[in-house]
Structure formats: structure tokens, C-alpha cells
PDB file of N, CA and C in Angstrom:
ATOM      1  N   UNK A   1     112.600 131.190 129.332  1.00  0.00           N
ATOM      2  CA  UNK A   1     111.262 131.655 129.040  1.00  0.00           C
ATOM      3  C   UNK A   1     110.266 130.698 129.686  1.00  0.00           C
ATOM      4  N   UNK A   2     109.768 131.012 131.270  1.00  0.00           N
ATOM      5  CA  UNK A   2     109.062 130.111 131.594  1.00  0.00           C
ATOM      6  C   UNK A   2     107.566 130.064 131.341  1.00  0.00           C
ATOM      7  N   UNK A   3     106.402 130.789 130.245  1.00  0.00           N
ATOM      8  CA  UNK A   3     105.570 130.672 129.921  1.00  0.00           C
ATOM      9  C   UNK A   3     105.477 130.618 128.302  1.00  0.00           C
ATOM     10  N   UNK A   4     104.680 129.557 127.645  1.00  0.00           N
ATOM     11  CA  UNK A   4     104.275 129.309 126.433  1.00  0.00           C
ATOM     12  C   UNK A   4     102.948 129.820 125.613  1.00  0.00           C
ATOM     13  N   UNK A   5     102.613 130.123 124.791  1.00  0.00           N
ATOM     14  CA  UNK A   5     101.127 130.099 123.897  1.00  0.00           C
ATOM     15  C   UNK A   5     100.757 129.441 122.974  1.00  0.00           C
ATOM     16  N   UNK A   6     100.017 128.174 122.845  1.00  0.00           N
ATOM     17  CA  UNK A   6     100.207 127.792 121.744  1.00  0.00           C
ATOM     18  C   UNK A   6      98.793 127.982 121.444  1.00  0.00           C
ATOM     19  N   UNK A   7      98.064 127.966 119.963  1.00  0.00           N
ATOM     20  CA  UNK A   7      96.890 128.335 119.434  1.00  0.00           C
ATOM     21  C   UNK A   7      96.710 127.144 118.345  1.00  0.00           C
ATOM     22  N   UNK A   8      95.366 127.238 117.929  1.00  0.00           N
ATOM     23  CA  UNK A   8      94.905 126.627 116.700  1.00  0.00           C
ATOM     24  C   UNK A   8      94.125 126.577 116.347  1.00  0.00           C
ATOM     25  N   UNK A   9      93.445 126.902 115.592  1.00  0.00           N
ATOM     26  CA  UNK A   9      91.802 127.127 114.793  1.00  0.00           C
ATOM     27  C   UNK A   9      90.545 126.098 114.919  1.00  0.00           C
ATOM     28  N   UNK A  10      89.649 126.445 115.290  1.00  0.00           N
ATOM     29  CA  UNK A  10      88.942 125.602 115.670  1.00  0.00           C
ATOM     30  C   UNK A  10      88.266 124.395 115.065  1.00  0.00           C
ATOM     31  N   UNK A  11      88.298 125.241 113.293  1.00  0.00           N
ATOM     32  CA  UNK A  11      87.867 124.468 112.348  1.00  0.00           C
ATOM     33  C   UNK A  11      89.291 123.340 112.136  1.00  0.00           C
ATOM     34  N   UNK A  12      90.728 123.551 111.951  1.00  0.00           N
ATOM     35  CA  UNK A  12      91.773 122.720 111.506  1.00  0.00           C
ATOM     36  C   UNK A  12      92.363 122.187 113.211  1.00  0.00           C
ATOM     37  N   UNK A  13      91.164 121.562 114.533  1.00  0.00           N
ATOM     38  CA  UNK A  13      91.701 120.961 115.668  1.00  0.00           C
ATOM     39  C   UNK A  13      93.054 120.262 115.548  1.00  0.00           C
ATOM     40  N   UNK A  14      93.005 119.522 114.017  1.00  0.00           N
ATOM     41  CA  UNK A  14      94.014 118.674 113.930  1.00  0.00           C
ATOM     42  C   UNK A  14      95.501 118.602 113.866  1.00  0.00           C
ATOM     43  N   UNK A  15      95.235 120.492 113.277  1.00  0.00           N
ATOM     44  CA  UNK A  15      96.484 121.216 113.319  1.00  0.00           C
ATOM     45  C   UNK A  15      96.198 121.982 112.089  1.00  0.00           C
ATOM     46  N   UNK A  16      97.137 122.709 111.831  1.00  0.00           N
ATOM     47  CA  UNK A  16      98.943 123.479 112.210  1.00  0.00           C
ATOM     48  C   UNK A  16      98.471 123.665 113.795  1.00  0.00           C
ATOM     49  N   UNK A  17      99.641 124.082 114.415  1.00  0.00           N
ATOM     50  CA  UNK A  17      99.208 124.592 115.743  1.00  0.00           C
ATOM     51  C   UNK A  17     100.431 125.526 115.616  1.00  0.00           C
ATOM     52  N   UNK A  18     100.111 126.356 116.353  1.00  0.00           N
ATOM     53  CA  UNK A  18     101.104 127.851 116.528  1.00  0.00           C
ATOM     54  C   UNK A  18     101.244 127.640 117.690  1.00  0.00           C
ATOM     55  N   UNK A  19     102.882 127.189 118.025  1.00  0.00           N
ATOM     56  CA  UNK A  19     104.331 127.233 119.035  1.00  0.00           C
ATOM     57  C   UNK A  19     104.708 128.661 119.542  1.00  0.00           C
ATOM     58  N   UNK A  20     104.691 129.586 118.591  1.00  0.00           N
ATOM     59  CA  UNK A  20     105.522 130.436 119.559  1.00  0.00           C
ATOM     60  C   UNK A  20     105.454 131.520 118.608  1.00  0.00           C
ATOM     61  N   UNK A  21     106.072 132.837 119.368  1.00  0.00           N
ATOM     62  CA  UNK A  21     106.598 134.223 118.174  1.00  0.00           C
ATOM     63  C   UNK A  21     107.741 134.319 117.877  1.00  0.00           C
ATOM     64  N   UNK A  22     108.262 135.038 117.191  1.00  0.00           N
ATOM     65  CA  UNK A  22     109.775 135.395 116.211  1.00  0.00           C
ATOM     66  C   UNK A  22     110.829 135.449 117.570  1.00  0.00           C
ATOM     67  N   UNK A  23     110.190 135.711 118.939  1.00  0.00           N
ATOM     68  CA  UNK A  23     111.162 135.539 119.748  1.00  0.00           C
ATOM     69  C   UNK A  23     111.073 134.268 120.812  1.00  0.00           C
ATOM     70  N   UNK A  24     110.694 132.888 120.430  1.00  0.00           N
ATOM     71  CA  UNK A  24     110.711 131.738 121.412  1.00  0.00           C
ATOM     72  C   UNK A  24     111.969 131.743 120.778  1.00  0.00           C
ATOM     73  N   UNK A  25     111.536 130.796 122.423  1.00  0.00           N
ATOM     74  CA  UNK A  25     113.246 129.737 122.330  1.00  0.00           C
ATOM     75  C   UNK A  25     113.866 128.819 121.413  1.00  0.00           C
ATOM     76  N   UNK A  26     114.776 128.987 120.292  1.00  0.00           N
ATOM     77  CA  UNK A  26     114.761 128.669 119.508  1.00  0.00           C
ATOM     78  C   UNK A  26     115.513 126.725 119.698  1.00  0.00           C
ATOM     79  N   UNK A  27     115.387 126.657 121.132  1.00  0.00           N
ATOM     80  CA  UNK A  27     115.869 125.377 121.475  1.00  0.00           C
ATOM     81  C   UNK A  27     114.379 124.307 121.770  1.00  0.00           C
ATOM     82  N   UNK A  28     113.421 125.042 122.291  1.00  0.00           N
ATOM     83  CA  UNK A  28     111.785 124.581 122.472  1.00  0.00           C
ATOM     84  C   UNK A  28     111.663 124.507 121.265  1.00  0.00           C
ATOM     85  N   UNK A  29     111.699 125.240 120.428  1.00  0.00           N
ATOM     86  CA  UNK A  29     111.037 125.225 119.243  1.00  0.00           C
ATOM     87  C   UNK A  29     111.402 124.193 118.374  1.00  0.00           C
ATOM     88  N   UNK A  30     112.992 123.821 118.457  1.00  0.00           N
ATOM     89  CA  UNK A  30     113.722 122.312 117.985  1.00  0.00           C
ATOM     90  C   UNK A  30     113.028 121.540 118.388  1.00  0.00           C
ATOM     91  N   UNK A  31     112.851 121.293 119.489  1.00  0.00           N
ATOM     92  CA  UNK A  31     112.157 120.251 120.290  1.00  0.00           C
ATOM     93  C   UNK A  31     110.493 119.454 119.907  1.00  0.00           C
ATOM     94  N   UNK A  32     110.322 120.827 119.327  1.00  0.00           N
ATOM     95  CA  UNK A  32     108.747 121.096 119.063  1.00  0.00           C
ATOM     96  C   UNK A  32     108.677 120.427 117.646  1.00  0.00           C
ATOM     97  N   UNK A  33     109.827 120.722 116.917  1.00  0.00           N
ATOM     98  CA  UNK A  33     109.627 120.171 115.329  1.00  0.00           C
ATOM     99  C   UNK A  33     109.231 121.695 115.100  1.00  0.00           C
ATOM    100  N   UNK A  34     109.221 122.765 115.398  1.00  0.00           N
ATOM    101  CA  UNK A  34     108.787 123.800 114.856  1.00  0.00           C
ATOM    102  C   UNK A  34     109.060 124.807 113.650  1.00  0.00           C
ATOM    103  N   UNK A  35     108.177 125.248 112.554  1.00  0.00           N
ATOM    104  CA  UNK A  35     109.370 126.203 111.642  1.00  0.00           C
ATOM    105  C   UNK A  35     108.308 127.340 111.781  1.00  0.00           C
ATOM    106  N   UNK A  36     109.555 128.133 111.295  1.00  0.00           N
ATOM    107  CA  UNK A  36     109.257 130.048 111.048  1.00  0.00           C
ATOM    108  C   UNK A  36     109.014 130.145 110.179  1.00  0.00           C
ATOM    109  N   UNK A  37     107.762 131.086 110.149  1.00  0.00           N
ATOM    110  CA  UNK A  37     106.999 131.067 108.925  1.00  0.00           C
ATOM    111  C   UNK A  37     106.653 133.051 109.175  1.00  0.00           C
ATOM    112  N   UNK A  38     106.445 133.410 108.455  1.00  0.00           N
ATOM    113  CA  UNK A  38     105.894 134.969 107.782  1.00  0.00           C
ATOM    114  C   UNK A  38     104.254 134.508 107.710  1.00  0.00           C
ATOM    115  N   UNK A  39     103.371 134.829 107.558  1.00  0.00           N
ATOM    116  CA  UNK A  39     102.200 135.291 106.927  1.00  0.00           C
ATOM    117  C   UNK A  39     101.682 136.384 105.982  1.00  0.00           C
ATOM    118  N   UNK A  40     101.576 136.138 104.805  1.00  0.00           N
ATOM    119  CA  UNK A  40     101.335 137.776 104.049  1.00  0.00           C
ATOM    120  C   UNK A  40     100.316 138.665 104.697  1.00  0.00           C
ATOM    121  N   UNK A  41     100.919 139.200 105.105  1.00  0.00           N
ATOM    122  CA  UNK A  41     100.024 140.576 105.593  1.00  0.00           C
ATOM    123  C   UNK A  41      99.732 140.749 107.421  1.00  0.00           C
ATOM    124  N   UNK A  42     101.123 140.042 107.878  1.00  0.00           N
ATOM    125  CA  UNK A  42     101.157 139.871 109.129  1.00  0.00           C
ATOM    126  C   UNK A  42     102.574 140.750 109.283  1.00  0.00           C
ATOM    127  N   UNK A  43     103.138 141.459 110.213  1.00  0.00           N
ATOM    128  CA  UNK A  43     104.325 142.251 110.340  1.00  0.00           C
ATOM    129  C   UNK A  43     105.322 141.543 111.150  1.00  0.00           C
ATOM    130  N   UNK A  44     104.827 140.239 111.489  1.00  0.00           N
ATOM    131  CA  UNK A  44     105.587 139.307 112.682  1.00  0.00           C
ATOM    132  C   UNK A  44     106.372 138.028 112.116  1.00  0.00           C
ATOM    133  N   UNK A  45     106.878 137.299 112.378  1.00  0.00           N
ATOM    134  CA  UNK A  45     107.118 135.715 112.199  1.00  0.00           C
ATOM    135  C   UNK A  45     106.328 134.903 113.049  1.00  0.00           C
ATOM    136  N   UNK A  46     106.116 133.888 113.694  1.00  0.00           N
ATOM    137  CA  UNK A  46     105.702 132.700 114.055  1.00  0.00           C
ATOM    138  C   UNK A  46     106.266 131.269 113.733  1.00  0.00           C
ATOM    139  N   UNK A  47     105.920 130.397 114.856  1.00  0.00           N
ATOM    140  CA  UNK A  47     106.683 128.944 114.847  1.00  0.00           C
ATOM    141  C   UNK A  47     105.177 128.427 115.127  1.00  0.00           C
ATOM    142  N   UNK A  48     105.653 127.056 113.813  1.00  0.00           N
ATOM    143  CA  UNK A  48     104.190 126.497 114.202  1.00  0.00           C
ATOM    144  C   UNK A  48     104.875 124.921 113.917  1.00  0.00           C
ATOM    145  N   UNK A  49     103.707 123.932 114.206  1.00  0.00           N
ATOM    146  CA  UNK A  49     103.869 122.828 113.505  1.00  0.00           C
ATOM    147  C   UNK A  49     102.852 122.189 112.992  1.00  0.00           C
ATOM    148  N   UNK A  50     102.771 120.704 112.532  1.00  0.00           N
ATOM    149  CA  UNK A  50     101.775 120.323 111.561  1.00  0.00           C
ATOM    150  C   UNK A  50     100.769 119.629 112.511  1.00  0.00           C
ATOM    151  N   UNK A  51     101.557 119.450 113.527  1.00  0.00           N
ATOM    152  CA  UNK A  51     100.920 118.287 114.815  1.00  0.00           C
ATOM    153  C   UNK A  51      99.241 119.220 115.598  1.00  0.00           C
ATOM    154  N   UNK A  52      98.557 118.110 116.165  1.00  0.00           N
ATOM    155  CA  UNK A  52      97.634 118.948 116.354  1.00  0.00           C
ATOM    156  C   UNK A  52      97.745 118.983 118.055  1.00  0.00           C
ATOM    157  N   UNK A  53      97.185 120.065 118.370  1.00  0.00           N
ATOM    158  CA  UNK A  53      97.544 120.654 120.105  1.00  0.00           C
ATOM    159  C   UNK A  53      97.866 119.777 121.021  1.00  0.00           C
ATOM    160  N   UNK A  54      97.376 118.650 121.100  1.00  0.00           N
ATOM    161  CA  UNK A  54      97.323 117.322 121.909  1.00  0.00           C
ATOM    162  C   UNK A  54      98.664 117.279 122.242  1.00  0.00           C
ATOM    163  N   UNK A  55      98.909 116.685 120.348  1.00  0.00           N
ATOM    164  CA  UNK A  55     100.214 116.112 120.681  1.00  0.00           C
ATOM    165  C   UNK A  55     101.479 117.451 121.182  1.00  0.00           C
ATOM    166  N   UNK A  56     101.272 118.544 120.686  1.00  0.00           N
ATOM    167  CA  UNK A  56     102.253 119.643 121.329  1.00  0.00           C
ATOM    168  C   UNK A  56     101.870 119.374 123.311  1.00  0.00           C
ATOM    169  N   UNK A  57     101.172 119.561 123.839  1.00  0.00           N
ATOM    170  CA  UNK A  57     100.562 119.702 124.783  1.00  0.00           C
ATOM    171  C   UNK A  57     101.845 118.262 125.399  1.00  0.00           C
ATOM    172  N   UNK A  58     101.530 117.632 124.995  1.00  0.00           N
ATOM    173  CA  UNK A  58     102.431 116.438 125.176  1.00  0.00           C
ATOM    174  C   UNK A  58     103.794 116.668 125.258  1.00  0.00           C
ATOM    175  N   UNK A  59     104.166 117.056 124.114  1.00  0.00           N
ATOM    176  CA  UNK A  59     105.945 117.066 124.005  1.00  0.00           C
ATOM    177  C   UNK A  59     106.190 118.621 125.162  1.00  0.00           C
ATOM    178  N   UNK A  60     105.369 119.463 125.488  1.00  0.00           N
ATOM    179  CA  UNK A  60     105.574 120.409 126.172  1.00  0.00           C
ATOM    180  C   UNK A  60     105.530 120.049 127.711  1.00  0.00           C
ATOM    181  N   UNK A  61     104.988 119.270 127.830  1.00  0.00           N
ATOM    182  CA  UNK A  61     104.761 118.194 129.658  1.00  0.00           C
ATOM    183  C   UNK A  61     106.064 117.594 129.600  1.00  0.00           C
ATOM    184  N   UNK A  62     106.737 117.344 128.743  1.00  0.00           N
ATOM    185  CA  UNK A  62     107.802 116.250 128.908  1.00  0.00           C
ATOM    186  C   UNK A  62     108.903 117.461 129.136  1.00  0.00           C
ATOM    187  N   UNK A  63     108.525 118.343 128.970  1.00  0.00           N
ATOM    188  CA  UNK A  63     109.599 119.461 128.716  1.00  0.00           C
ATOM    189  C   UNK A  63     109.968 120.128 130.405  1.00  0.00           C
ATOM    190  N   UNK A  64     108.797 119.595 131.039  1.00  0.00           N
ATOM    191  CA  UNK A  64     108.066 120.406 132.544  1.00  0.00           C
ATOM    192  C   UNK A  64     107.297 121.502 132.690  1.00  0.00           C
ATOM    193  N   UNK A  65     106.119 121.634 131.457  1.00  0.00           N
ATOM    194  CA  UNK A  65     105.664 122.447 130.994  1.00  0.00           C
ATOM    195  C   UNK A  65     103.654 122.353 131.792  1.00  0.00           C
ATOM    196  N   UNK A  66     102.968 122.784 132.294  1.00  0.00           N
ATOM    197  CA  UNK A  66     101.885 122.590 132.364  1.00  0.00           C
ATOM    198  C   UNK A  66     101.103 123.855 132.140  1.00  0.00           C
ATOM    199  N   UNK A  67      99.891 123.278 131.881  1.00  0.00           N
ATOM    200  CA  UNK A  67      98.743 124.206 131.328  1.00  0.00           C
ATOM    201  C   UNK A  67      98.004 124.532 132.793  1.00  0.00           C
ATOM    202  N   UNK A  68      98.181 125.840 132.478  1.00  0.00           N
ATOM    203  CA  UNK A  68      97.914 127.378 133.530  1.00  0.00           C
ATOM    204  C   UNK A  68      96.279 127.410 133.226  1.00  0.00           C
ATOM    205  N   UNK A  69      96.110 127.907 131.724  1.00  0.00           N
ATOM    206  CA  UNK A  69      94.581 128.469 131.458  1.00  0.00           C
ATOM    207  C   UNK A  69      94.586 127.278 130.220  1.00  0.00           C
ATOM    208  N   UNK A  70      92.946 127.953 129.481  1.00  0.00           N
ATOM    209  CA  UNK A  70      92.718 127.244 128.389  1.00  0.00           C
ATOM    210  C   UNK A  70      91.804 128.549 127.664  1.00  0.00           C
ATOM    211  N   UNK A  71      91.651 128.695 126.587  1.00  0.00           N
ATOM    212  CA  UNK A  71      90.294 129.793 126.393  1.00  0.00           C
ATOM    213  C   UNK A  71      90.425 129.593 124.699  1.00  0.00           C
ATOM    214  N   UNK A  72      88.929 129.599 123.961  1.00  0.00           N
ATOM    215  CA  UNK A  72      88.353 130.247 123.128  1.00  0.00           C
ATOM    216  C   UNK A  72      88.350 131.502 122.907  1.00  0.00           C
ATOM    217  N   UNK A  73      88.918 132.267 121.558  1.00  0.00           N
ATOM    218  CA  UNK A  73      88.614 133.496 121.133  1.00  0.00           C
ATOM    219  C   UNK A  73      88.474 133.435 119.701  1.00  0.00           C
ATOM    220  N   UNK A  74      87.140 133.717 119.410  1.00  0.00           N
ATOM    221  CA  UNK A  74      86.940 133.847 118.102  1.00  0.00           C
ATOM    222  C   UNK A  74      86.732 132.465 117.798  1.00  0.00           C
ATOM    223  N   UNK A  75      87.052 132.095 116.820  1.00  0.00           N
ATOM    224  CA  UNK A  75      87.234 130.614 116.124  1.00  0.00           C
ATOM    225  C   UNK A  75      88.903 129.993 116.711  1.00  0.00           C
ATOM    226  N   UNK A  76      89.561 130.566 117.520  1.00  0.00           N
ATOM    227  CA  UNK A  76      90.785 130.297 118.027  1.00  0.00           C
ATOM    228  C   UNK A  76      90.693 129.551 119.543  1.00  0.00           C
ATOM    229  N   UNK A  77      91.538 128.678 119.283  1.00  0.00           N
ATOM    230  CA  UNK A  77      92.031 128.308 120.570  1.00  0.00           C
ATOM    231  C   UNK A  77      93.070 128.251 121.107  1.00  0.00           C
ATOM    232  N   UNK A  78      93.338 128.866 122.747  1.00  0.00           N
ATOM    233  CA  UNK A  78      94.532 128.956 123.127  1.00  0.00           C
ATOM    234  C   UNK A  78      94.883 128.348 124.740  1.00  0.00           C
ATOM    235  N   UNK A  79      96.191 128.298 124.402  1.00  0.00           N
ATOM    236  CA  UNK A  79      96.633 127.452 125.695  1.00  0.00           C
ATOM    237  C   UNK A  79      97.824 128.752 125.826  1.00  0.00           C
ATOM    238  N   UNK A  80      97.439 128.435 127.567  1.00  0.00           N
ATOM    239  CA  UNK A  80      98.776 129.223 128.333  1.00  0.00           C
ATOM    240  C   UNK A  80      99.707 128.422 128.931  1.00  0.00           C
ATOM    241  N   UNK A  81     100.942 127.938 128.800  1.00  0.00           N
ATOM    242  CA  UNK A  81     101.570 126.723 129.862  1.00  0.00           C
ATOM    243  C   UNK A  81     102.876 127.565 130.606  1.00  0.00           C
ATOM    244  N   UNK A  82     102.956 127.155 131.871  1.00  0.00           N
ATOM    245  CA  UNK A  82     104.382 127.396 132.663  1.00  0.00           C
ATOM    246  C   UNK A  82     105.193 126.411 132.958  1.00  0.00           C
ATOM    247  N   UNK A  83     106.007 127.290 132.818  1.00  0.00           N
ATOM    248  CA  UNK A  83     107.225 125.860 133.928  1.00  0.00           C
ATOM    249  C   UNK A  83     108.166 126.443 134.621  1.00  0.00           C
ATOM    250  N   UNK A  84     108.132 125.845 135.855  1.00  0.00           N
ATOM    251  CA  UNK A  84     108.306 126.324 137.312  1.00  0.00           C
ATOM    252  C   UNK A  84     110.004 126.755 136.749  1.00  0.00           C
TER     253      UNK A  84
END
């Protein structure tokens, strides 16, 4: 899976940060410290962690991961990363 999304609210910068959907790599997501979580009233799963984007942004470079885009939506922030 050579592209990532990770997100995080603008108000909590510090974190949770959202890793991935019910279908990442469940070997990135080790890597990440990541867990699966439900949301009530969401129909999906998600991988998140407690760390705030920085430091994901980090452990995802070490991975050979770099950031493509960056964007604001809503009170959200999101990152796009690839690796070659």
C-alpha cells in the first residue's frame, strides 16, 4: 500500500491522530503503535494513535514514507504520504 492518510483535529493538534482505515496495513499500523477503534455512529473501523501528527509524520519517513499534499478541511487536518 504505497499511499497513507493520516488526519487530526485542529482543536486536539496534539493528538489522537488517525493512521489509517479497517483496511491498512496491519504491519504499518504495528509500527505506528496503532489500535482499531469503531466510533458510535460511524459504519467503518479506523487506526489511530495517541501521538500527535509530528511525531507519526516521523515514524512514517523512517518507514520511506513522504508527504505528497497537506490540506485543511473543516476543523480537520490531513496529510497525504507515498512511498516510492
Amino acid at each position: 500500500m504505497p499511499y497513507v492518510l493520516i488526519s487530526t483535529q485542529i482543536r486536539v493538534e496534539v493528538g489522537p491522530t488517525i493512521v489509517g482505515d479497517e483496511n491498512a496495513d496491519p504491519e504499518l499500523m504495528r509500527h505506528l503503535g496503532a489500535t482499531k477503534r469503531s466510533v458510535l455512529g460511524n459504519n467503518f473501523s479506523e487506526y489511530y494513535v495517541k501521538d500527535p501528527p509530528r511525531i507519526v509524520l516521523d515514524k512514517l519517513e523512517c518507514k520511506g514514507f513522504r508527504v505528497l499534499s497537506m490540506t485543511g478541511v473543516g476543523q480537520t487536518l490531513v496529510w497525504c504520504l507515498h512511498k516510492e
